[in-house]
N, C-alpha and C. Protein backbone atom coordinates (compact mmCIF):
# COMPACT_ATOMS: atom_id res chain seq x y z
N UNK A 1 128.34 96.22 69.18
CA UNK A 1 127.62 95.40 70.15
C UNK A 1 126.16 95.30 69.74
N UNK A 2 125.65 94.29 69.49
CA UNK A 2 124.38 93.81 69.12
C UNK A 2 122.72 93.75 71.05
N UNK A 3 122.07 94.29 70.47
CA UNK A 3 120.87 94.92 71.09
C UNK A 3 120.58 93.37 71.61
N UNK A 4 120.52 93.54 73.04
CA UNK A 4 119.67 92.15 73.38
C UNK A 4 118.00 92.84 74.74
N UNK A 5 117.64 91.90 75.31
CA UNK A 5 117.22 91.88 76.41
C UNK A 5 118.08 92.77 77.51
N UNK A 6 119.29 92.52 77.59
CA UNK A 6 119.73 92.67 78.97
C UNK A 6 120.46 94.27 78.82
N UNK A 7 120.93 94.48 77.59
CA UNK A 7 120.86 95.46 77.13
C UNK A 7 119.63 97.01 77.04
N UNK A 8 118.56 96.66 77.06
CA UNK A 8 116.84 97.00 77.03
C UNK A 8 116.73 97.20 78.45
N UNK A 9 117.23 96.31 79.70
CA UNK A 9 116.78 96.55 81.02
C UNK A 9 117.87 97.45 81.09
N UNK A 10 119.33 97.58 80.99
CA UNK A 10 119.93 98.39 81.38
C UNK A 10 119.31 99.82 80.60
N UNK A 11 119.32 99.99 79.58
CA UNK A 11 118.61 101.48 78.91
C UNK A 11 117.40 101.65 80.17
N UNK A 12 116.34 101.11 80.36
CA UNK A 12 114.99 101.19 81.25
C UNK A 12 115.74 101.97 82.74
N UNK A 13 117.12 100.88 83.26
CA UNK A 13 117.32 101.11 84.59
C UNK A 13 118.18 102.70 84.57
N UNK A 14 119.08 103.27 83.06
CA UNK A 14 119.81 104.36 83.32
C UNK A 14 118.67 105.55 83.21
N UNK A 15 117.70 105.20 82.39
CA UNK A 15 116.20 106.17 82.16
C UNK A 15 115.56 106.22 83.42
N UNK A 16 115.41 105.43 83.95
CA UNK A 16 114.82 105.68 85.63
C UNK A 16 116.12 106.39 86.40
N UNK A 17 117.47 105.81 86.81
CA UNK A 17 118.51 106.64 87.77
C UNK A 17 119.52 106.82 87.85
N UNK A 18 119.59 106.59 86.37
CA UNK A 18 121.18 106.56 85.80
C UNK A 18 121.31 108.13 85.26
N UNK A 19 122.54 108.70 84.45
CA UNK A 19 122.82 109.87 84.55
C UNK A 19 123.85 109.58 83.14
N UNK A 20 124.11 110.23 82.15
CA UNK A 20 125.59 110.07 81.73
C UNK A 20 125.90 111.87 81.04
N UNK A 21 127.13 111.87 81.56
CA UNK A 21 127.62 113.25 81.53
C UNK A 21 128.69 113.27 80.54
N UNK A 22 129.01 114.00 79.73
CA UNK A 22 129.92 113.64 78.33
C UNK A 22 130.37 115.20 78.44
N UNK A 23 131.90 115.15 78.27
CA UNK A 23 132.81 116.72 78.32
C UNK A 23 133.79 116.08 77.06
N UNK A 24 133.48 116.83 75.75
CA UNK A 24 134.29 116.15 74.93
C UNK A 24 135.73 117.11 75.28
N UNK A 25 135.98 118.10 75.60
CA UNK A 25 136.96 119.00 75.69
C UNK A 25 137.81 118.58 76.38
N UNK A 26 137.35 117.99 77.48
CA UNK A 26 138.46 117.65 78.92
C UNK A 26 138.30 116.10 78.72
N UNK A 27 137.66 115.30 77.31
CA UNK A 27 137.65 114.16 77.81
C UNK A 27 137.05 113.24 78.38
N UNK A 28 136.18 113.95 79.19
CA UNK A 28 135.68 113.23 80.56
C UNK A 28 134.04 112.52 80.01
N UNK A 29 133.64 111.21 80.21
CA UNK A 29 132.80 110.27 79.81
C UNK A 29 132.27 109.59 81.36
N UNK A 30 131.48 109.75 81.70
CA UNK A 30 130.93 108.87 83.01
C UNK A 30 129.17 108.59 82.85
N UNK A 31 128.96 107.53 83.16
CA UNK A 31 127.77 106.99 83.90
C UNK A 31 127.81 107.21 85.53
N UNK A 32 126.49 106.94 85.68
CA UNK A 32 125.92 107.64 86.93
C UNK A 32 125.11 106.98 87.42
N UNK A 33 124.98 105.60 88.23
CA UNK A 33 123.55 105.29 88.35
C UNK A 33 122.91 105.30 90.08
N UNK A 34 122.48 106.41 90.63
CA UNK A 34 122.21 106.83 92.11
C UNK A 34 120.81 106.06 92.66
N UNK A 35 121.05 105.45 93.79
CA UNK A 35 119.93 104.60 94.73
C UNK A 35 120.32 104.95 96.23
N UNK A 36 118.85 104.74 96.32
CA UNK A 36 119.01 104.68 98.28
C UNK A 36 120.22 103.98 98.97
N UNK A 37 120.82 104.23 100.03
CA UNK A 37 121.84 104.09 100.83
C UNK A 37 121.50 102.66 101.07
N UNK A 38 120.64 102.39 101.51
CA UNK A 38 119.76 101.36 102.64
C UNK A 38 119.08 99.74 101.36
N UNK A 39 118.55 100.36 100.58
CA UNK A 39 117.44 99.70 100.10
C UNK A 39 117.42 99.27 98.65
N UNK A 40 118.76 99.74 98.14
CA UNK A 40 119.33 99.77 97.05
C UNK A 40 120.59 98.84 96.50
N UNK A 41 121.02 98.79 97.78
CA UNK A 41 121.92 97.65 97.99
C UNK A 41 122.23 96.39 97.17
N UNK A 42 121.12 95.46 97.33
CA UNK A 42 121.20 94.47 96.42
C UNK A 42 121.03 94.89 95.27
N UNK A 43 120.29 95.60 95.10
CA UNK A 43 119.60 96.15 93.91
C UNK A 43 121.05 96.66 92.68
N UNK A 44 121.82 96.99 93.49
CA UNK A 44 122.82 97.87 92.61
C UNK A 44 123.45 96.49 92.31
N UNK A 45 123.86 95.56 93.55
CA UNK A 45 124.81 93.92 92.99
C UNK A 45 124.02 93.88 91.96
N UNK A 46 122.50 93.17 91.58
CA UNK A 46 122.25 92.79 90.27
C UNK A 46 122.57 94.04 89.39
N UNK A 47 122.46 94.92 89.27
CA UNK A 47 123.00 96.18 87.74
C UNK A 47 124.37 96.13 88.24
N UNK A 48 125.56 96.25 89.14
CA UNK A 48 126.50 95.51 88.95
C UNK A 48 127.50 94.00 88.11
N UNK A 49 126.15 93.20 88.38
CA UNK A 49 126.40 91.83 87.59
C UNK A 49 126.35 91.89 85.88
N UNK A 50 124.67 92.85 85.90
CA UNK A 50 123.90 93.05 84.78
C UNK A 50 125.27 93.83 83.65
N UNK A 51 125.72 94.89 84.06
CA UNK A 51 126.90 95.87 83.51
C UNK A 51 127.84 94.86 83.12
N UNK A 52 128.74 94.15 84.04
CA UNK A 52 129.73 93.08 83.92
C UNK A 52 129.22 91.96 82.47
N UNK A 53 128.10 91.60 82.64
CA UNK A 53 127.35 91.00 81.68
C UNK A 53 127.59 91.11 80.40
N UNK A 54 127.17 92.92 79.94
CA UNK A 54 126.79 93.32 79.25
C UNK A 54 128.79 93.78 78.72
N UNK A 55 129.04 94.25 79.15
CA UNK A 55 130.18 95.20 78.58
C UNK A 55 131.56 94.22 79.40
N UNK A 56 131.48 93.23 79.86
CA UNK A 56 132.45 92.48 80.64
C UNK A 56 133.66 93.41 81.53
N UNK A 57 132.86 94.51 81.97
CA UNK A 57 133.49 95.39 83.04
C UNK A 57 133.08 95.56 84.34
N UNK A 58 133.82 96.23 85.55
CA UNK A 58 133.23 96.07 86.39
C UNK A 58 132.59 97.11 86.84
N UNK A 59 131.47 98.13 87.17
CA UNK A 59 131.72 99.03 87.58
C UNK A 59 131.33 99.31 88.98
N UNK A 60 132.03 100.47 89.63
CA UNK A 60 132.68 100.59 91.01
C UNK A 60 131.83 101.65 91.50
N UNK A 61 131.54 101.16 92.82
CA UNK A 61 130.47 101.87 93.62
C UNK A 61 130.96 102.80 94.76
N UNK A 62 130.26 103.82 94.87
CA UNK A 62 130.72 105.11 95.62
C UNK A 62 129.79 105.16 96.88
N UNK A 63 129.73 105.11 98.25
CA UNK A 63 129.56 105.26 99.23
C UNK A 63 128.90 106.81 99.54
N UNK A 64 127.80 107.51 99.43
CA UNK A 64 127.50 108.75 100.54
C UNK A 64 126.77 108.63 101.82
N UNK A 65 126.21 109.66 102.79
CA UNK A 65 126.10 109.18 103.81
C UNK A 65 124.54 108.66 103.32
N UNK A 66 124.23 109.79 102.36
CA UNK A 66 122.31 109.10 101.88
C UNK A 66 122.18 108.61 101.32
N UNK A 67 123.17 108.22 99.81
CA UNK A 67 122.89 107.76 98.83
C UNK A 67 123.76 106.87 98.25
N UNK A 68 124.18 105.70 97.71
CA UNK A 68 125.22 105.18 97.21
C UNK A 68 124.75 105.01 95.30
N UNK A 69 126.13 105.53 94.82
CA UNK A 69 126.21 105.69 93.15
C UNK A 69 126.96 104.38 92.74
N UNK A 70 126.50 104.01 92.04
CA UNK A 70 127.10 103.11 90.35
C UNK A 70 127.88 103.99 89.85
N UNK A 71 129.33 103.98 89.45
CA UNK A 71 129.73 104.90 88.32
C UNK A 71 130.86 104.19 87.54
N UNK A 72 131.09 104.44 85.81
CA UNK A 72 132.10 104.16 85.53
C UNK A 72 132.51 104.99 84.44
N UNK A 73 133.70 105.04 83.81
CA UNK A 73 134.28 106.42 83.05
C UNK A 73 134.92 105.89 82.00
N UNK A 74 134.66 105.69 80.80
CA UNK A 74 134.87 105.25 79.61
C UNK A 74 134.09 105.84 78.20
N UNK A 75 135.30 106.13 77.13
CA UNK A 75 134.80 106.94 76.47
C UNK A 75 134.16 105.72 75.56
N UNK A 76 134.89 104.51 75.50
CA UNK A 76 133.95 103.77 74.70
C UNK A 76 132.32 102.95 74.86
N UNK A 77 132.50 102.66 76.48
CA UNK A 77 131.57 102.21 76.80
C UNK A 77 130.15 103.58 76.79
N UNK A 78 130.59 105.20 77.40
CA UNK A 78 129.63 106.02 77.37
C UNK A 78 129.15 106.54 75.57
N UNK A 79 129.97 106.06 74.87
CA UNK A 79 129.49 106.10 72.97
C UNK A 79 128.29 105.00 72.96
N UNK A 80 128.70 103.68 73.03
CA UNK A 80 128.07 102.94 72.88
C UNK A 80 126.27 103.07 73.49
N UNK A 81 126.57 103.69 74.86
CA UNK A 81 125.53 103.59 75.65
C UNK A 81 124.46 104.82 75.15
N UNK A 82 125.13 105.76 74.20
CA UNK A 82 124.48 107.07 73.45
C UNK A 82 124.53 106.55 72.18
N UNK A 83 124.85 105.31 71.46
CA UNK A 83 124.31 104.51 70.57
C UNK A 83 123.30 104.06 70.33
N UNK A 84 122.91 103.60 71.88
CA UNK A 84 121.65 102.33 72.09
C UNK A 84 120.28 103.56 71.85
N UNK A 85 120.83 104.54 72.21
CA UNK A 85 119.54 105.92 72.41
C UNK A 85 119.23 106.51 73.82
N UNK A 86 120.54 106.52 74.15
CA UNK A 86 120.06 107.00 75.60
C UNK A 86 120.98 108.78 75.35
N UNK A 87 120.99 109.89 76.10
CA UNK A 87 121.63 111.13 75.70
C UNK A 87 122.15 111.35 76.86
N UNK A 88 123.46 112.16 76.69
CA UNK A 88 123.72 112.81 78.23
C UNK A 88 123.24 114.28 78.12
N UNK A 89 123.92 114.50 79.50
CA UNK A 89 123.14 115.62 80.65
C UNK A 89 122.06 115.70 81.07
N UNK A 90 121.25 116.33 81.07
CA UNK A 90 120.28 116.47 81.69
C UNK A 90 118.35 116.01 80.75
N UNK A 91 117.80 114.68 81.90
CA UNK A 91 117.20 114.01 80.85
C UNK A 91 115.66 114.44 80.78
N UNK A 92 115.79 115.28 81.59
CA UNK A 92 114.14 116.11 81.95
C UNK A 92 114.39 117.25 81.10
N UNK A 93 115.93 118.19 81.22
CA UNK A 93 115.97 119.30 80.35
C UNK A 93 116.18 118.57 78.48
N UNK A 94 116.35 117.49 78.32
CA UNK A 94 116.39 117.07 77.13
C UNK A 94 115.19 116.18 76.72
N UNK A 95 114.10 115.86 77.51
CA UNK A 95 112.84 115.51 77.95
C UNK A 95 112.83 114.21 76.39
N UNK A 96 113.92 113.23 77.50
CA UNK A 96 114.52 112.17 76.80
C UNK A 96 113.15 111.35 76.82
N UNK A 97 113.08 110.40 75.53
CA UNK A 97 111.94 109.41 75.50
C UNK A 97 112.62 108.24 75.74
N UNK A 98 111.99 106.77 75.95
CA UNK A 98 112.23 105.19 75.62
C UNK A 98 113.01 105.50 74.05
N UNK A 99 114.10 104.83 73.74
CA UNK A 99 114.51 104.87 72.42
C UNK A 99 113.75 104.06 71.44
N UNK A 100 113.53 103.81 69.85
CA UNK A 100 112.40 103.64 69.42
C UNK A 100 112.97 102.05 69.26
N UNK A 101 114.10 101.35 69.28
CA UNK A 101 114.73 100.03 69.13
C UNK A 101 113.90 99.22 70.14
N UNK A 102 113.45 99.65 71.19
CA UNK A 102 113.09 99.03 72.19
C UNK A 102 111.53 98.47 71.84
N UNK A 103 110.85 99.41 71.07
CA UNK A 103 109.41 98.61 70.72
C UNK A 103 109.36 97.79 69.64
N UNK A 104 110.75 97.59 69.01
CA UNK A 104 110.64 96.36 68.10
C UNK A 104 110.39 95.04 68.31
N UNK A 105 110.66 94.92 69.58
CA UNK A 105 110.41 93.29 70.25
C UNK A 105 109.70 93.81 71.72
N UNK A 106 108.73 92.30 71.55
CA UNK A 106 108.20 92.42 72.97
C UNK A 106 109.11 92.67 74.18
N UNK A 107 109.94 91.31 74.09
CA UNK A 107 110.99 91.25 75.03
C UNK A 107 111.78 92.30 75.42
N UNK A 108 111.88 93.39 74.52
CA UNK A 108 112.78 94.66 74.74
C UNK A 108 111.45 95.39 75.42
N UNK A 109 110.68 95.07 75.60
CA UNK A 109 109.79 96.27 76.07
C UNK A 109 109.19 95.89 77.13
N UNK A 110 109.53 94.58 77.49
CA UNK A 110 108.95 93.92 78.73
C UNK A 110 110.86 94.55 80.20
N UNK A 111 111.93 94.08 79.02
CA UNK A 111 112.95 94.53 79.97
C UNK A 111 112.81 95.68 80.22
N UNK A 112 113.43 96.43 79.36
CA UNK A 112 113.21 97.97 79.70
C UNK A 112 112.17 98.66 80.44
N UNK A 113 110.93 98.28 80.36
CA UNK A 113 110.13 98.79 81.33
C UNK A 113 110.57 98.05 82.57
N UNK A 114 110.83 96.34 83.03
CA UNK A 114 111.12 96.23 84.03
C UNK A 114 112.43 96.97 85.22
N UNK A 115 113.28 97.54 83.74
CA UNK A 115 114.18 98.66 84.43
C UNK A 115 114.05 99.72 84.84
N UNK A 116 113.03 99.99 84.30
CA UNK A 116 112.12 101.75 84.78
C UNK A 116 111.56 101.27 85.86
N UNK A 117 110.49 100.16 85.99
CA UNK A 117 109.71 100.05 87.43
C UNK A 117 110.81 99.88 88.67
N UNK A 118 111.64 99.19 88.62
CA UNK A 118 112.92 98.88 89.34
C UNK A 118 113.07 99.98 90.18
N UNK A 119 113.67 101.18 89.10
CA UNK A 119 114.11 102.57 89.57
C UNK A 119 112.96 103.39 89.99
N UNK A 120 111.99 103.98 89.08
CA UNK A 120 111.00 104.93 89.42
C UNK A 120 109.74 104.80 89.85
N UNK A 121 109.39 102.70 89.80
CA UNK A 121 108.31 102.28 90.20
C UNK A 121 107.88 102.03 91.77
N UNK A 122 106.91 102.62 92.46
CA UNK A 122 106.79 101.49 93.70
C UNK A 122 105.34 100.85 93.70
N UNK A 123 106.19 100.15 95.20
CA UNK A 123 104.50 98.65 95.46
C UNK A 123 103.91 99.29 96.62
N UNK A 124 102.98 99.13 97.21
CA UNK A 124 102.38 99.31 98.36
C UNK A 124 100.98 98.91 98.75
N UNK A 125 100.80 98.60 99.20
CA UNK A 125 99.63 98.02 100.37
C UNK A 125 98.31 99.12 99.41
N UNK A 126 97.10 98.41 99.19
CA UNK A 126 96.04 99.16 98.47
C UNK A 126 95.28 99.94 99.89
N UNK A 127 94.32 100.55 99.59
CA UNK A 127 94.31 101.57 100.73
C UNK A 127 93.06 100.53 101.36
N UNK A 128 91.98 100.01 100.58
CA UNK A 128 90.83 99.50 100.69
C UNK A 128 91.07 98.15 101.10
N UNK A 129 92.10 97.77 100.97
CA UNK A 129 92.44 96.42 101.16
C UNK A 129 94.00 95.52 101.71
N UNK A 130 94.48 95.92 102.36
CA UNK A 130 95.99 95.72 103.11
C UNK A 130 96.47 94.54 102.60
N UNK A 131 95.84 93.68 102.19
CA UNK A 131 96.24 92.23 101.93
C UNK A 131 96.50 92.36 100.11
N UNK A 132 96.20 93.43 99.55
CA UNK A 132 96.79 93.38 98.17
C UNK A 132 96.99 94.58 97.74
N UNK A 133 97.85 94.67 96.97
CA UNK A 133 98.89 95.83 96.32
C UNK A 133 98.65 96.39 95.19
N UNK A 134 99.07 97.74 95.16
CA UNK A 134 99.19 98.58 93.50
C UNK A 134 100.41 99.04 93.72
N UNK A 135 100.56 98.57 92.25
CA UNK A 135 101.98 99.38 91.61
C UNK A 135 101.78 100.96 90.96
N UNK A 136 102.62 101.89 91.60
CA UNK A 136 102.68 103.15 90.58
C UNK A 136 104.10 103.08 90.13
N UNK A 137 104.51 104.02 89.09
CA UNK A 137 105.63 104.43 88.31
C UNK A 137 105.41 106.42 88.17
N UNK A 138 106.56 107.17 88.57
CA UNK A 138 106.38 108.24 88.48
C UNK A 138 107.21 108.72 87.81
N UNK A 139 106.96 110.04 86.96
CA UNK A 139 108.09 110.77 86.01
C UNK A 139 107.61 112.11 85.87
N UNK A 140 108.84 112.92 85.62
CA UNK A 140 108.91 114.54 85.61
C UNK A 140 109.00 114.71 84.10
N UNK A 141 109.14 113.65 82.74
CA UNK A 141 109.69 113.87 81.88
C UNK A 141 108.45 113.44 81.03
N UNK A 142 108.18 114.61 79.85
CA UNK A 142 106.95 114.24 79.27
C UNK A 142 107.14 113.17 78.29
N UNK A 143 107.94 113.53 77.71
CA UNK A 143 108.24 112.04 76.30
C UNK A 143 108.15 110.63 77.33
N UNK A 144 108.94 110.58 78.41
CA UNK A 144 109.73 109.24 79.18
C UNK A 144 107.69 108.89 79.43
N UNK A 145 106.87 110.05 79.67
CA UNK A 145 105.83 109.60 80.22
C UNK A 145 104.94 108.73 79.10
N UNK A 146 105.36 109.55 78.05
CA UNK A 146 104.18 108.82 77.05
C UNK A 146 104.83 107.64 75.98
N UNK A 147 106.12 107.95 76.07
CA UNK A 147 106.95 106.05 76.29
C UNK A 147 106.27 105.21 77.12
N UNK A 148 106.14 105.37 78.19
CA UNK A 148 105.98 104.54 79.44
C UNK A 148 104.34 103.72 79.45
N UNK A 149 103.71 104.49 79.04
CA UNK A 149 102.12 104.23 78.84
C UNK A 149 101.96 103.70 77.44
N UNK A 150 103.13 104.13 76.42
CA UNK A 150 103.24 103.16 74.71
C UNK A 150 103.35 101.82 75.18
N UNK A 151 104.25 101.61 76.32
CA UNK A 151 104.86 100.46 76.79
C UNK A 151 103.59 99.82 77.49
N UNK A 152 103.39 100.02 78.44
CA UNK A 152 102.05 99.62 78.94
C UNK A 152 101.23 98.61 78.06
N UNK A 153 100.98 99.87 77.03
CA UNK A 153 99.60 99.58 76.27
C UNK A 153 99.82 98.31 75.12
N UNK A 154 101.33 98.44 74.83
CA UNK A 154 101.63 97.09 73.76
C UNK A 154 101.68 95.91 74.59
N UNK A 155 101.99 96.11 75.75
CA UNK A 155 101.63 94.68 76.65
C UNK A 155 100.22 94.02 77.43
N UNK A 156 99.42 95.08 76.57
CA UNK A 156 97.62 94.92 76.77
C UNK A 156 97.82 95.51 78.48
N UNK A 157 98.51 95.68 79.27
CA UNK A 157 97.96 96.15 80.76
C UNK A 157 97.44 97.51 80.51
N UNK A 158 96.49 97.91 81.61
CA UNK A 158 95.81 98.67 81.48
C UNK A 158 96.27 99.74 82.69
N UNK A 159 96.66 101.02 82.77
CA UNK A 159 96.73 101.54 83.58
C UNK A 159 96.32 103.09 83.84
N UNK A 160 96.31 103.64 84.77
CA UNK A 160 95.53 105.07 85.00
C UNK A 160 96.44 105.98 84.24
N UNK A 161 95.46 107.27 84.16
CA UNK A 161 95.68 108.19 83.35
C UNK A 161 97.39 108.68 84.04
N UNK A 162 97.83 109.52 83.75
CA UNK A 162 98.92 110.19 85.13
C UNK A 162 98.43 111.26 85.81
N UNK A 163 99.07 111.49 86.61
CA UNK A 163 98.04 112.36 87.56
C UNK A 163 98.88 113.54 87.17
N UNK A 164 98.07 114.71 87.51
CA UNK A 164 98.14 116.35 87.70
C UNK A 164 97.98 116.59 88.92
N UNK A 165 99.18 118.14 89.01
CA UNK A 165 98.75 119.00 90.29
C UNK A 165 100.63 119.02 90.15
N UNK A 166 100.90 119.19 91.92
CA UNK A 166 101.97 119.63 91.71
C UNK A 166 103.07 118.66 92.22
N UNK A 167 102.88 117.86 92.63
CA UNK A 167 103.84 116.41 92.52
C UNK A 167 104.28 115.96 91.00
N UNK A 168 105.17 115.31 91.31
CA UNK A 168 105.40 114.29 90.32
C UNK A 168 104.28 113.78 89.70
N UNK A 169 104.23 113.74 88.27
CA UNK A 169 103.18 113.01 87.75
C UNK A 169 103.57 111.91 88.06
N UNK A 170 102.33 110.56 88.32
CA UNK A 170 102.14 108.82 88.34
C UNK A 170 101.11 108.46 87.85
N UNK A 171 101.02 107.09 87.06
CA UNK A 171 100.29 106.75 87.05
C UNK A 171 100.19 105.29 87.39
N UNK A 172 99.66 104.34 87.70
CA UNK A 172 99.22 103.02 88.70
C UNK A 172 98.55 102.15 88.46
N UNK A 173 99.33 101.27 88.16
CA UNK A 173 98.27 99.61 88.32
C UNK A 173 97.73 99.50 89.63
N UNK A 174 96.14 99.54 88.86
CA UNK A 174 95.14 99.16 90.75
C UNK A 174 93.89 97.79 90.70
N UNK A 175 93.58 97.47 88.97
CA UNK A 175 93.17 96.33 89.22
C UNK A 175 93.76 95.12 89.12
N UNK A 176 92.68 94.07 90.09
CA UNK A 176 93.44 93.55 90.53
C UNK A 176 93.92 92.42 89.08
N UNK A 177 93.06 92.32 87.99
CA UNK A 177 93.31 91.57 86.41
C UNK A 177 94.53 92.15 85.99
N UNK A 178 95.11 93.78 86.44
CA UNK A 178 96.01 94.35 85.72
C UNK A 178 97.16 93.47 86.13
N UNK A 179 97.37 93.86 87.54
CA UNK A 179 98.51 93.44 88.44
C UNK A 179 98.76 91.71 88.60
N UNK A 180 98.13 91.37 88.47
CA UNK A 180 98.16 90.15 87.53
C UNK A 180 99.18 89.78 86.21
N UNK A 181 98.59 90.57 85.33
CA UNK A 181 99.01 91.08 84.01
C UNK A 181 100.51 91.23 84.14
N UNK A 182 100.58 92.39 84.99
CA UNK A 182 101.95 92.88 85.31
C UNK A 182 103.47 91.75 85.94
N UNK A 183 102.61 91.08 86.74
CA UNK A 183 103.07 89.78 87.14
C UNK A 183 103.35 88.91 86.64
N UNK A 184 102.68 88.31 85.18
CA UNK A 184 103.20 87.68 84.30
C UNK A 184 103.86 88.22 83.27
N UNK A 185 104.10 89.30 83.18
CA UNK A 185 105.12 89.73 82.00
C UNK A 185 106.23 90.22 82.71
N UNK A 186 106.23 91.54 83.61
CA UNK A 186 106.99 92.42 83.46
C UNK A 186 107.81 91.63 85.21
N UNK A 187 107.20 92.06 85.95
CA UNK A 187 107.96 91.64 87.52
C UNK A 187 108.97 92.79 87.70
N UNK A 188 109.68 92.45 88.77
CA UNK A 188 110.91 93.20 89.73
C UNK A 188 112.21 92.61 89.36
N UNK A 189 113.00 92.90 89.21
CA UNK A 189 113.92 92.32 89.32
C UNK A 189 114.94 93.13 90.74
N UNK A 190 114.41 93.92 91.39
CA UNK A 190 115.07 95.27 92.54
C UNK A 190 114.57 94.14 93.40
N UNK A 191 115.36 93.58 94.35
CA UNK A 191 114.85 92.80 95.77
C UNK A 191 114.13 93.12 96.17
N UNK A 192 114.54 94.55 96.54
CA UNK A 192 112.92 95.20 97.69
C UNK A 192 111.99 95.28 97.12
N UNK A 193 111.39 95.55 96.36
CA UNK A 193 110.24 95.35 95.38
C UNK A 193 109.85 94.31 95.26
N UNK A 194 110.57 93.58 94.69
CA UNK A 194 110.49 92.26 94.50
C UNK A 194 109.83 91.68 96.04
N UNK A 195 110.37 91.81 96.92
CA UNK A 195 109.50 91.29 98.08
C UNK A 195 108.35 91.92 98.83
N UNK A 196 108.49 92.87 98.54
CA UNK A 196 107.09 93.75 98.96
C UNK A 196 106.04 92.94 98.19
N UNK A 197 106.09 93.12 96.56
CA UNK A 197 105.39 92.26 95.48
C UNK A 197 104.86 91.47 96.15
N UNK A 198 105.92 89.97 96.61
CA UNK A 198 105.52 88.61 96.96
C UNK A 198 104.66 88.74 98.01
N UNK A 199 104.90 89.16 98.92
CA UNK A 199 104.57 90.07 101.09
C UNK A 199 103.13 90.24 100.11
N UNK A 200 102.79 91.38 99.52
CA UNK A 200 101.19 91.40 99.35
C UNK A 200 100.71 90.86 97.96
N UNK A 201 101.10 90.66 97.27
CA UNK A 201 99.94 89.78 96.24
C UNK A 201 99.02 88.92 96.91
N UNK A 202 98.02 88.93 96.12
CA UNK A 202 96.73 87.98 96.56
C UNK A 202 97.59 86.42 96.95
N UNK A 203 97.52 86.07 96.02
CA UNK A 203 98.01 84.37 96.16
C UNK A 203 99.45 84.55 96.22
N UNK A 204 100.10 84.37 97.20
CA UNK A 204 101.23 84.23 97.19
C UNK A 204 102.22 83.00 96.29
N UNK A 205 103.20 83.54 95.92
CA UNK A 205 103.83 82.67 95.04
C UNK A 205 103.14 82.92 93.53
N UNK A 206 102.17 83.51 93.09
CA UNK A 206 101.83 84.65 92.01
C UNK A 206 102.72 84.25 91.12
N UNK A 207 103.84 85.10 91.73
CA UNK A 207 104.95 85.73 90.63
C UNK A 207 105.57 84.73 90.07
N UNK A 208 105.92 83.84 91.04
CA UNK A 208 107.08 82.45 90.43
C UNK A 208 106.12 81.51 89.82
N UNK A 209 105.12 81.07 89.80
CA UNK A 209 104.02 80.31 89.32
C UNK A 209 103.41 80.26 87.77
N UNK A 210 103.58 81.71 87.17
CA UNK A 210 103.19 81.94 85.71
C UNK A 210 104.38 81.29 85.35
């Protein structure tokens, strides 16, 4: 299977909340991709569609009372997906980076990050100003962090250092030239985001307009 775009957002979206667990002994091959119960919803139909797209399969969604999962169990599709450069088990204890295929093209680095903001990014109301927004992106994983800011920086946006202490490190688009920036390349493709975005940007209609 040949590397596209849509391919690049799915790597971005399993690096933000996807999971893949590999038991060569018993066999067992699964993806994992976990979102809010509530707010995630649409969000999972498009990486539903996106998957179908990509691998012309379907994969089947699991119901909890907090959380609803993406999952599907294939030894060929979970090879392939540890092809592209993604690893299983655990991606903080394997302190997984962006794979290096992805900074060969802009376009791979505009998706894939739009799959990370999707999952680990949010929007919200600026503190100084209610009528316009900053984006942060947060991560526990040091490589995924200094991927994330490689990514940034080849798309000229400019963003804050990551923060220290004992949260999650983030770091945040807060001017307003950046978020701009961000708006013409990268965007939402997660609904809720996506409309929070539209709800506070300065000029509304921003996003669809570049």
């Amino acid at each position: 299977m040949e590397i596209n775009e849509d391919v690049a957002e799915l790597v971005g979206i399993i690096l933000g909340d996807g999971n893949i667990y590999v038991d060569k002994i018993k066999g067992h091959y699964q993806l994992r991709i976990t979102g809010d119960l509530i707010k995630d919803k649409e969000y999972h139909e498009y990486i539903s569609n996106l998957f179908f797209k990509i691998f012309n399969k379907k994969i089947k969604t699991k119901i909890y009372p907090d959380r609803r999962v993406l999952y599907f169990y294939s030894k060929e599709i979970i090879n392939t997906l540890l092809y592209f450069g993604l690893v299983s088990g655990s991606k903080l204890g394997d302190n997984v980076c962006v794979p290096e295929w992805i900074f060969s093209k802009k376009e791979y680095v505009i998706s894939c990050l739009r799959g990370l903001m999707d999952t680990d990014g949010t929007v919200f109301p600026k503190s100084t100003n209610k009528n316009f927004l900053q984006i942060e992106i947060s991560s526990a994983i040091p490589n995924l962090r200094i991927s994330i800011s490689k990514m940034f920086l080849s798309l000229g946006i400019k963003v804050s250092n990551w923060s220290k202490g004992g949260n999650t490190p983030n770091c945040g688009i807060y001017a307003k030239e950046e978020i701009f920036k961000y708006c013409k390349f990268v965007n939402f493709n997660n609904p809720c985001k996506r409309r929070k975005f539209d709800a506070l940007v300065v000029q509304p209609g921003l996003a669809r307009d570049f």
